[in-house]
Protein backbone atom coordinates (compact mmCIF):
# COMPACT_ATOMS: atom_id res chain seq x y z
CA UNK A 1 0.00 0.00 0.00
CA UNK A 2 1.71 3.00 -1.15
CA UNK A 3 -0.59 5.72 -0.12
CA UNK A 4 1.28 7.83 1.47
CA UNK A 5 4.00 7.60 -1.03
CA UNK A 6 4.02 11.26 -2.45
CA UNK A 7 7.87 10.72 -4.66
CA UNK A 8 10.15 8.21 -5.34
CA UNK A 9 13.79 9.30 -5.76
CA UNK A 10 16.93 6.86 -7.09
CA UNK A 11 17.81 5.35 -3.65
CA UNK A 12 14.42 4.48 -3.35
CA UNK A 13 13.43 3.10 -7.11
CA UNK A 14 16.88 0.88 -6.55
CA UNK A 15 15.67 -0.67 -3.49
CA UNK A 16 12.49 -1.44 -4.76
CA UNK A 17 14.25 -3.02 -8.20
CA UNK A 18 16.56 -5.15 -5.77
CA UNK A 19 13.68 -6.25 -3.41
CA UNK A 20 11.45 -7.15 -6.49
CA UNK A 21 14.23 -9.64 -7.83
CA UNK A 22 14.90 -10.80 -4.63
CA UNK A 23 10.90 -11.69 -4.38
CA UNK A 24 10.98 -12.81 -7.64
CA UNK A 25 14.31 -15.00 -7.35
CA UNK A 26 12.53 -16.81 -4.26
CA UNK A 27 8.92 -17.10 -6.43
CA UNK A 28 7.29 -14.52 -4.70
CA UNK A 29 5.18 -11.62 -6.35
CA UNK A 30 5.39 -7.82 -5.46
CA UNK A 31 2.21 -6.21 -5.96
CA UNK A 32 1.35 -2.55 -4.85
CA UNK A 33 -1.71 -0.97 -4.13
CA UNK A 34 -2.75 2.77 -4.09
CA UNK A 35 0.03 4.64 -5.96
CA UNK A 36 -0.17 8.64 -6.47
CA UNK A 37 -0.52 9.64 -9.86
CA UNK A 38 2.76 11.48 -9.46
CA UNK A 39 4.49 8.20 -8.10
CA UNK A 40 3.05 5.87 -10.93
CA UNK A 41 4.62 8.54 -13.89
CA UNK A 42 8.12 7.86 -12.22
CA UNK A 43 7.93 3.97 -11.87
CA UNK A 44 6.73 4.43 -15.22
CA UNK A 45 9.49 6.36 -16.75
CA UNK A 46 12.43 4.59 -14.93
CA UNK A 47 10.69 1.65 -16.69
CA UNK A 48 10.24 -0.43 -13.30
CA UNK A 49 6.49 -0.91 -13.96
CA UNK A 50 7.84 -3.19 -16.98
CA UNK A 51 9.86 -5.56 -14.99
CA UNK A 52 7.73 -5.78 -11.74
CA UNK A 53 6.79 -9.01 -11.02
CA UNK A 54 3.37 -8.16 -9.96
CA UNK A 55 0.56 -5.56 -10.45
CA UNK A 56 -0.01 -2.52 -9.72
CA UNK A 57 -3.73 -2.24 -7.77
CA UNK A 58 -6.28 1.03 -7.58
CA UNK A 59 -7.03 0.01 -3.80
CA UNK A 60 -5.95 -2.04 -1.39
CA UNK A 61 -9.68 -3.48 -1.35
CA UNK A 62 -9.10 -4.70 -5.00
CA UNK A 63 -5.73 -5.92 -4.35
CA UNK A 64 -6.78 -7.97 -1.84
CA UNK A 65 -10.05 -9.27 -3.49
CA UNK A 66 -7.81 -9.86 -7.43
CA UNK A 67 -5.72 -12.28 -5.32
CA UNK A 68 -7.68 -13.70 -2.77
CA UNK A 69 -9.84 -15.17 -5.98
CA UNK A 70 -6.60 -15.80 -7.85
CA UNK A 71 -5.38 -18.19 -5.39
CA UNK A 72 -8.12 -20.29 -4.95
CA UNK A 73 -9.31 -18.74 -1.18
């Protein structure tokens, strides 16, 4: 849930890239929920959106709903 996520600088966009392989590398998926506009244009651009392993949710209500049905609960 990235709600109160108003910017993402580079220290921030390379953790996120090195926890999403990590997740990835141990066949988990990273999903966020909630993004800002402003925050969503800057995964976006940096081209992060393309090689998350998840999704990207509009709420944390859908998130949770999308996979809860997904996996079968």
């Amino acid at each position: 849930m990235c709600s109160a996520v108003n910017t993402i600088d580079v220290s921030a966009l390379e953790s996120l890239e090195a926890i999403n392989e990590r997740l990835k590398a141990g066949g988990v998926t990273f999903h966020f929920s909630e993004v800002k506009g402003p925050v969503m244009d800057q995964l976006s651009a940096t081209g992060f959106l393309d090689v998350l392993s998840g999704e990207v949710f509009l709420s944390q209500h859908y998130a949770q709903t999308t996979l809860r049905v997904g996996s079968g609960l």
